[in-house]
C-alpha atoms as a PDB file:
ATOM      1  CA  UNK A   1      -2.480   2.333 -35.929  1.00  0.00           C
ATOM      2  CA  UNK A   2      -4.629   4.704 -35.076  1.00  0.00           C
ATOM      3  CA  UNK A   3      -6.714   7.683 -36.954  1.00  0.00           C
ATOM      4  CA  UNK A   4      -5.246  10.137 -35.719  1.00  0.00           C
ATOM      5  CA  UNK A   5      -2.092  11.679 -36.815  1.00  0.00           C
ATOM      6  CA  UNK A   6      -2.557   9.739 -39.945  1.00  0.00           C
ATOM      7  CA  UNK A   7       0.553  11.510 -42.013  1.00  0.00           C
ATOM      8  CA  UNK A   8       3.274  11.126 -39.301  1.00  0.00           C
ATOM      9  CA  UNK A   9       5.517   7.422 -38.908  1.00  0.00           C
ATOM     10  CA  UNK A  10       4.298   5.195 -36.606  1.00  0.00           C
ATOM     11  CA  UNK A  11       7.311   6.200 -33.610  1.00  0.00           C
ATOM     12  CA  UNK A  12       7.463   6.091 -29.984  1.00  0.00           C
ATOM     13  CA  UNK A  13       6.680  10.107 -30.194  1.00  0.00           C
ATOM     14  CA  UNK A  14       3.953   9.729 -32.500  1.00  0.00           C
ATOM     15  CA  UNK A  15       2.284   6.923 -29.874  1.00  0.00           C
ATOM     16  CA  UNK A  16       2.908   8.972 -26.708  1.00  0.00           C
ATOM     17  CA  UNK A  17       1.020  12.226 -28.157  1.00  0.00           C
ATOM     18  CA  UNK A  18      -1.700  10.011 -28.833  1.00  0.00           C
ATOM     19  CA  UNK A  19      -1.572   8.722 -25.692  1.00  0.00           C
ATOM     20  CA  UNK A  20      -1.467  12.299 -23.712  1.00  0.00           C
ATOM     21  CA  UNK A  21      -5.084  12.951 -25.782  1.00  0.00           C
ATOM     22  CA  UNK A  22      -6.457  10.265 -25.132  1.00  0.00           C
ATOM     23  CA  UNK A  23      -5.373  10.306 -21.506  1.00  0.00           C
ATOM     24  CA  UNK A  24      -6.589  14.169 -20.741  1.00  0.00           C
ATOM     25  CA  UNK A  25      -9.647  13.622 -23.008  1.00  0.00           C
ATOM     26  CA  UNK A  26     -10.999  10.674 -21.328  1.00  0.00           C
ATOM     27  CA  UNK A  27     -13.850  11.260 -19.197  1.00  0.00           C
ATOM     28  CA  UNK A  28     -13.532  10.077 -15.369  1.00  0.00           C
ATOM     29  CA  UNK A  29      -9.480   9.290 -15.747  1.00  0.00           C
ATOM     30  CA  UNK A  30      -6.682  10.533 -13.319  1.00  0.00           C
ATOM     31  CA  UNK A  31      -5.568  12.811 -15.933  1.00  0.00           C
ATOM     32  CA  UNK A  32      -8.676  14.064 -17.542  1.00  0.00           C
ATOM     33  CA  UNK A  33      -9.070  17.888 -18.074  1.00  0.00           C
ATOM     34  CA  UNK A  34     -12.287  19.375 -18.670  1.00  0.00           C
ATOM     35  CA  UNK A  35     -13.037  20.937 -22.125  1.00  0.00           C
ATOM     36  CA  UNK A  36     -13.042  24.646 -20.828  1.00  0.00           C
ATOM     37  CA  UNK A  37      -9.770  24.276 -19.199  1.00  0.00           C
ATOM     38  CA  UNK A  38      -8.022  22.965 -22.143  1.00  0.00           C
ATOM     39  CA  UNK A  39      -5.112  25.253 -23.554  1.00  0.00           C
ATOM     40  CA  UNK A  40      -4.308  24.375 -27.324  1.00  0.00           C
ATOM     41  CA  UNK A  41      -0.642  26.428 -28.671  1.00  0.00           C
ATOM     42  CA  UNK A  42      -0.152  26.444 -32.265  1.00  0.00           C
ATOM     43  CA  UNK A  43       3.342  28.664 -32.683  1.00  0.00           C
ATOM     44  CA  UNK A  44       6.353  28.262 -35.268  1.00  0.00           C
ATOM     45  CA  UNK A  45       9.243  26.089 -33.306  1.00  0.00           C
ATOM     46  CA  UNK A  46       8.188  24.048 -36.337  1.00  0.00           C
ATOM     47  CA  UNK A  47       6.831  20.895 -34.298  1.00  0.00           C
ATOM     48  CA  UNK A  48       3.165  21.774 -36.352  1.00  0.00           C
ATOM     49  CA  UNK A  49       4.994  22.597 -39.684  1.00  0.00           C
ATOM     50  CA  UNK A  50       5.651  20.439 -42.520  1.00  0.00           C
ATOM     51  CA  UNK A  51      10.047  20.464 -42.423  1.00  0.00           C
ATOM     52  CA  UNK A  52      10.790  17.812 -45.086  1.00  0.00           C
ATOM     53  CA  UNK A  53      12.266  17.922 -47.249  1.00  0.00           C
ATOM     54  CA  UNK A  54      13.079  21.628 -46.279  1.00  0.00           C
ATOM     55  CA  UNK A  55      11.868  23.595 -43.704  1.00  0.00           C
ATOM     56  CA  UNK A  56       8.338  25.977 -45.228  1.00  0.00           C
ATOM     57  CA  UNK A  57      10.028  29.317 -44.751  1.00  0.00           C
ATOM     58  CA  UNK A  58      12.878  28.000 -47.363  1.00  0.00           C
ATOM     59  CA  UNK A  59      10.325  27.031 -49.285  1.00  0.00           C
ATOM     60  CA  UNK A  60       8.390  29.769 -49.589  1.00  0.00           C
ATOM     61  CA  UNK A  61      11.503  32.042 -50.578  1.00  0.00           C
ATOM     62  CA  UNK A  62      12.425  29.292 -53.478  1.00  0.00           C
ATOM     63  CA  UNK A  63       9.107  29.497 -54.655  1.00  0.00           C
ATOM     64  CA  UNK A  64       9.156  33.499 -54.922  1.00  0.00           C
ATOM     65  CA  UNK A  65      12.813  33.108 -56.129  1.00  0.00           C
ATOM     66  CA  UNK A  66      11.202  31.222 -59.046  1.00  0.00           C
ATOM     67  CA  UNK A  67       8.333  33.446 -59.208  1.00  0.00           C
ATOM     68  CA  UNK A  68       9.699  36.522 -59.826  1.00  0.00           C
ATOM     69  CA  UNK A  69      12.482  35.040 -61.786  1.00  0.00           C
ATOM     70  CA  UNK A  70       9.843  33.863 -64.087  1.00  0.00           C
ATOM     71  CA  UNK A  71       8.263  37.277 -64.704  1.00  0.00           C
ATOM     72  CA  UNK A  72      11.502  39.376 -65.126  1.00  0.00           C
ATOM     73  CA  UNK A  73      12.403  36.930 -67.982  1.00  0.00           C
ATOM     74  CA  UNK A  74       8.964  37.346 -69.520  1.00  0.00           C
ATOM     75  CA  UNK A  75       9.318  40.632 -68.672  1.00  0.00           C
ATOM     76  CA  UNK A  76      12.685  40.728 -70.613  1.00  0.00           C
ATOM     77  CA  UNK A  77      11.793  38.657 -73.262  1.00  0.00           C
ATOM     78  CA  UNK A  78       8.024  40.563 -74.217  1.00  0.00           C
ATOM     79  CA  UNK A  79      10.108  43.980 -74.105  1.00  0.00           C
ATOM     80  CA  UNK A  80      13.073  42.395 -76.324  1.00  0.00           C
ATOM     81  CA  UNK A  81      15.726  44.243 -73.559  1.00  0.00           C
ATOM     82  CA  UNK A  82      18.567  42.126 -72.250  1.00  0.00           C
ATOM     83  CA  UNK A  83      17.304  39.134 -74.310  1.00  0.00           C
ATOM     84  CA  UNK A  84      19.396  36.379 -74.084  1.00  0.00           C
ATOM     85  CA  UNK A  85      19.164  36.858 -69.809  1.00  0.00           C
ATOM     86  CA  UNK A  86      15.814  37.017 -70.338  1.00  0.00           C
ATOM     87  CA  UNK A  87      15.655  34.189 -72.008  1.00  0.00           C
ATOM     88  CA  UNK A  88      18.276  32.159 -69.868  1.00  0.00           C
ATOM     89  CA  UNK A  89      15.780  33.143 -66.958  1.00  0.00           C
ATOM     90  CA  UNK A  90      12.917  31.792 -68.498  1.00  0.00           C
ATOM     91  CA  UNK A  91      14.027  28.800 -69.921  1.00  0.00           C
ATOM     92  CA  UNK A  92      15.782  27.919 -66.647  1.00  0.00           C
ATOM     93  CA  UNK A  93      12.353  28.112 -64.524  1.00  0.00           C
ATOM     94  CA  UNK A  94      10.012  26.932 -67.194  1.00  0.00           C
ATOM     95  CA  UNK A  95      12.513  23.671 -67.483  1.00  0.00           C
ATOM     96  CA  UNK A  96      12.829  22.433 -63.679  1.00  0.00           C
ATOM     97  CA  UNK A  97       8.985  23.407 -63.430  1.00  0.00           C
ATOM     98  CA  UNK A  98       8.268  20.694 -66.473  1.00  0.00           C
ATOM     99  CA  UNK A  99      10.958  18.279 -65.248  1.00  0.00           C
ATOM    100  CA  UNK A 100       9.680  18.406 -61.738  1.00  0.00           C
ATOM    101  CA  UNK A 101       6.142  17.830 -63.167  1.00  0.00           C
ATOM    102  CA  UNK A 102       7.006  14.901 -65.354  1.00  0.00           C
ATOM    103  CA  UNK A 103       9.192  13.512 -62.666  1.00  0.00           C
ATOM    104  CA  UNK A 104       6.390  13.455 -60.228  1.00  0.00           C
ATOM    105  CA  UNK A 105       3.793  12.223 -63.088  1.00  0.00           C
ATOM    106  CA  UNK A 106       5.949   9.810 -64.630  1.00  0.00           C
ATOM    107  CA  UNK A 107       4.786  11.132 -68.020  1.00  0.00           C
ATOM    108  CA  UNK A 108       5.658  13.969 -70.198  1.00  0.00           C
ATOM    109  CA  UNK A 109       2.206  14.659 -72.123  1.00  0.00           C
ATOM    110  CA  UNK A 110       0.137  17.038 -70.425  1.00  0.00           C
ATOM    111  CA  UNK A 111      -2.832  14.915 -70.922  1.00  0.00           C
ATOM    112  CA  UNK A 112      -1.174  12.759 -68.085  1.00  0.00           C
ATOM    113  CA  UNK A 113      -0.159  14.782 -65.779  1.00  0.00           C
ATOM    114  CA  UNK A 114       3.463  15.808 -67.550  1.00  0.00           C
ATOM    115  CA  UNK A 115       4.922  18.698 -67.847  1.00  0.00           C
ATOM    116  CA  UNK A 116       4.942  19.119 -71.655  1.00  0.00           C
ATOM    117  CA  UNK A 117       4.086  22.733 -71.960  1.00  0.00           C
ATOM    118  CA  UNK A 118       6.391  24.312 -70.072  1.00  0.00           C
ATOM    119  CA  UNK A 119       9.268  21.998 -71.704  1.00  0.00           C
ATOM    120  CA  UNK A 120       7.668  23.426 -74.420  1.00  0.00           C
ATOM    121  CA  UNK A 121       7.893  27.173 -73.521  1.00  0.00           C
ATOM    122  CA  UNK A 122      11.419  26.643 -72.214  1.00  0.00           C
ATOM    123  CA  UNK A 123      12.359  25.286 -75.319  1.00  0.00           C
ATOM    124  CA  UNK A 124      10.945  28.371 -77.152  1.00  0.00           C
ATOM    125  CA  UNK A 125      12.586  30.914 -74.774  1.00  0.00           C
ATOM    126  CA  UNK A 126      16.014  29.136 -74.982  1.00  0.00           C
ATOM    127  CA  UNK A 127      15.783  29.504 -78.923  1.00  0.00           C
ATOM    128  CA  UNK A 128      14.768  33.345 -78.577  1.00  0.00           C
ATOM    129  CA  UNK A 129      18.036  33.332 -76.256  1.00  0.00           C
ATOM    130  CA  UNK A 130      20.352  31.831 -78.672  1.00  0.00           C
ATOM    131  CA  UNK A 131      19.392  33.503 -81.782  1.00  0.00           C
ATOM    132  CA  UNK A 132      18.991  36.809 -80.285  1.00  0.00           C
ATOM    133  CA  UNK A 133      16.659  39.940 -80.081  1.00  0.00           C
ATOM    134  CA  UNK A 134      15.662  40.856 -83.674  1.00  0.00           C
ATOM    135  CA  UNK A 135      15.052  44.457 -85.606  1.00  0.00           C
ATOM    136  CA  UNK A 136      12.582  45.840 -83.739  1.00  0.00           C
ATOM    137  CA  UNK A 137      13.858  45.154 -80.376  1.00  0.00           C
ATOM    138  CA  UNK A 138      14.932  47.696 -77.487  1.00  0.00           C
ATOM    139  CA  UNK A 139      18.251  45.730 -77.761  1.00  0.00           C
ATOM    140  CA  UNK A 140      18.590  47.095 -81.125  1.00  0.00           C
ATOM    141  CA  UNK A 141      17.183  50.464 -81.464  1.00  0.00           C
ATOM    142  CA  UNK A 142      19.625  50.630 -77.319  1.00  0.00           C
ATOM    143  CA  UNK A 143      22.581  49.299 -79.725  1.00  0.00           C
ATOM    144  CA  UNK A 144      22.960  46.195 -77.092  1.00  0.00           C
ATOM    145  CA  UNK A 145      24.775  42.912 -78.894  1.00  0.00           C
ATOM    146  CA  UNK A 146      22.149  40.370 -80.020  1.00  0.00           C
ATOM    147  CA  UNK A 147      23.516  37.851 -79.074  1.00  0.00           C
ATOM    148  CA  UNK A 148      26.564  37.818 -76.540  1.00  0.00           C
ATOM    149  CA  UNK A 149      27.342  34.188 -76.875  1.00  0.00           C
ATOM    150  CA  UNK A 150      26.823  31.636 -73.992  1.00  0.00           C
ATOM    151  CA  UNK A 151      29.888  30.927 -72.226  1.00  0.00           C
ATOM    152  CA  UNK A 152      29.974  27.121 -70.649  1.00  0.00           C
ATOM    153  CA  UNK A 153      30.024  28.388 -66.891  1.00  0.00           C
ATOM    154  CA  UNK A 154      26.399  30.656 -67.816  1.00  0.00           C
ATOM    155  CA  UNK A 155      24.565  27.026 -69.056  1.00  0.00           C
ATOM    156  CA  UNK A 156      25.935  25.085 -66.408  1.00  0.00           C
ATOM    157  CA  UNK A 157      25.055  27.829 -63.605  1.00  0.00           C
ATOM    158  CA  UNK A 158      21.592  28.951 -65.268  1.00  0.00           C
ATOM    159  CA  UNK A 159      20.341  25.408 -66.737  1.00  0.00           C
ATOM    160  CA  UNK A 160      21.920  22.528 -65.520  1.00  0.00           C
ATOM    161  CA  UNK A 161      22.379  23.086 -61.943  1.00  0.00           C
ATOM    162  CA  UNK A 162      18.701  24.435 -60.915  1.00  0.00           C
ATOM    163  CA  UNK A 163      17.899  21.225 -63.150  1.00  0.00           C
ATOM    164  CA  UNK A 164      20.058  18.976 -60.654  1.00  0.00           C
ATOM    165  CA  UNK A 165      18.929  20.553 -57.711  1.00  0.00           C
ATOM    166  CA  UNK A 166      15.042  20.228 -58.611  1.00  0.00           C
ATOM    167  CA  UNK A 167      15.786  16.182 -59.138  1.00  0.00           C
ATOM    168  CA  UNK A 168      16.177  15.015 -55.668  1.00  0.00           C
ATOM    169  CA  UNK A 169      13.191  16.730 -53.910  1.00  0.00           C
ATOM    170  CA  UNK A 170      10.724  15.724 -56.614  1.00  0.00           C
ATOM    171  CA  UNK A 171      11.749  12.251 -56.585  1.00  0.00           C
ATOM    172  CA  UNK A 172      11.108  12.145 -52.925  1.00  0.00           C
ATOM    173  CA  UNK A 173       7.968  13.423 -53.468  1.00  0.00           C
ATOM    174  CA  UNK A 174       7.162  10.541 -56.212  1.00  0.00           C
ATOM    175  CA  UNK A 175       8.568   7.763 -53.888  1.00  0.00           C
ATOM    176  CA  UNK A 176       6.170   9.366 -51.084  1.00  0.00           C
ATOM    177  CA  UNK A 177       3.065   9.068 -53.485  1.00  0.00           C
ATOM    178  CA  UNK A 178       3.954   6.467 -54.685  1.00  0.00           C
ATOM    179  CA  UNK A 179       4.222   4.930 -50.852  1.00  0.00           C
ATOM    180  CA  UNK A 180       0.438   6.123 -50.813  1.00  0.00           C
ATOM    181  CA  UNK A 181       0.431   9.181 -48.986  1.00  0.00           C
ATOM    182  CA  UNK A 182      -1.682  11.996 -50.136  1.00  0.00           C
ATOM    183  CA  UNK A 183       0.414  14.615 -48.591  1.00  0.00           C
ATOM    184  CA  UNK A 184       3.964  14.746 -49.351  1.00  0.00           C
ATOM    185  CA  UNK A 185       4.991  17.360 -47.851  1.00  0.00           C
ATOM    186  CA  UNK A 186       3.830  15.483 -44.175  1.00  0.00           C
ATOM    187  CA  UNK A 187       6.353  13.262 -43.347  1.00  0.00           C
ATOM    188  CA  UNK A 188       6.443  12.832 -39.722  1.00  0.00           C
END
């Protein structure tokens, strides 16, 4: 195998790009072009992007999703309005992010790579969920309930399922390290 196009499978597509290269970039060949005539495109039909496992525009938006669904709950949670979503936000993101990192460590302490704190944090923001606001609160002096109860449809939707869904991608990105590429996200 060659050194080039080190993160893609060895395929039949992989081989004939390599080929074309080598064939235009080989001095005194049939198909050699010279260095100033040489047109490189680099656009977005995603042949140069990393796809797997999702395409990087998807990616991107789940990563803002997260993002911003992070800050509104601290947001919620620091100004004590609309606790318990606050709190269901934050504990939601803060718990895929540390499964996702232990998954892909294979550990849970920090020390090792694990994602203890923000298990941690999520645990924290879940418990400022369930027992509610408090006195001094803008839930309380706004006269909103403390604590509205947790139906079984709001854990499943707000905890367990963004759990679930984080599983699969992260162990694909373990097997792939573990397979000894440095680059998950390159699978071609």
């Amino acid at each position: 195998m060659s050194d080039h196009l080190q993160s893609w499978h060895d395929t039949a597509t992989r081989q004939a790009i390599v080929e074309f290269v080598e064939r235009v970039t080989a001095e005194g060949g049939d198909s050699y072009v010279a260095p100033s005539e040489r047109v490189a495109v680099f656009d977005n039909d995603g042949t140069l992007w990393c796809e797997q496992p999702m395409q990087i525009e998807i990616g991107f938006i789940l990563i803002r999703l997260a993002a911003m669904a992070e800050l509104a709950g601290a947001v919620l949670l620091l100004t004590g309005f609309l606790t318990i979503y606050g709190a269901a936000l934050a504990a939601t993101t803060l718990l895929v992010a540390g499964l996702s990192q232990c998954l892909k460590a294979g550990a849970v302490m920090a020390a090792r790579g694990g994602g203890e704190f923000p298990l941690a944090l999520a645990a924290v923001s879940a418990a400022i969920g369930l027992t509610g606001a408090g006195a001094y609160s803008l839930d309380a002096t706004l006269g909103t309930p403390l604590n509205p109860g947790l139906t079984w449809w709001t854990v499943l939707v707000c905890v367990v399922a963004p759990v679930l869904a984080s599983i699969p991608p992260t162990l694909r990105a373990r097997a792939l390290i573990a397979r000894g590429r440095k680059d998950p996200s390159a699978s071609r």
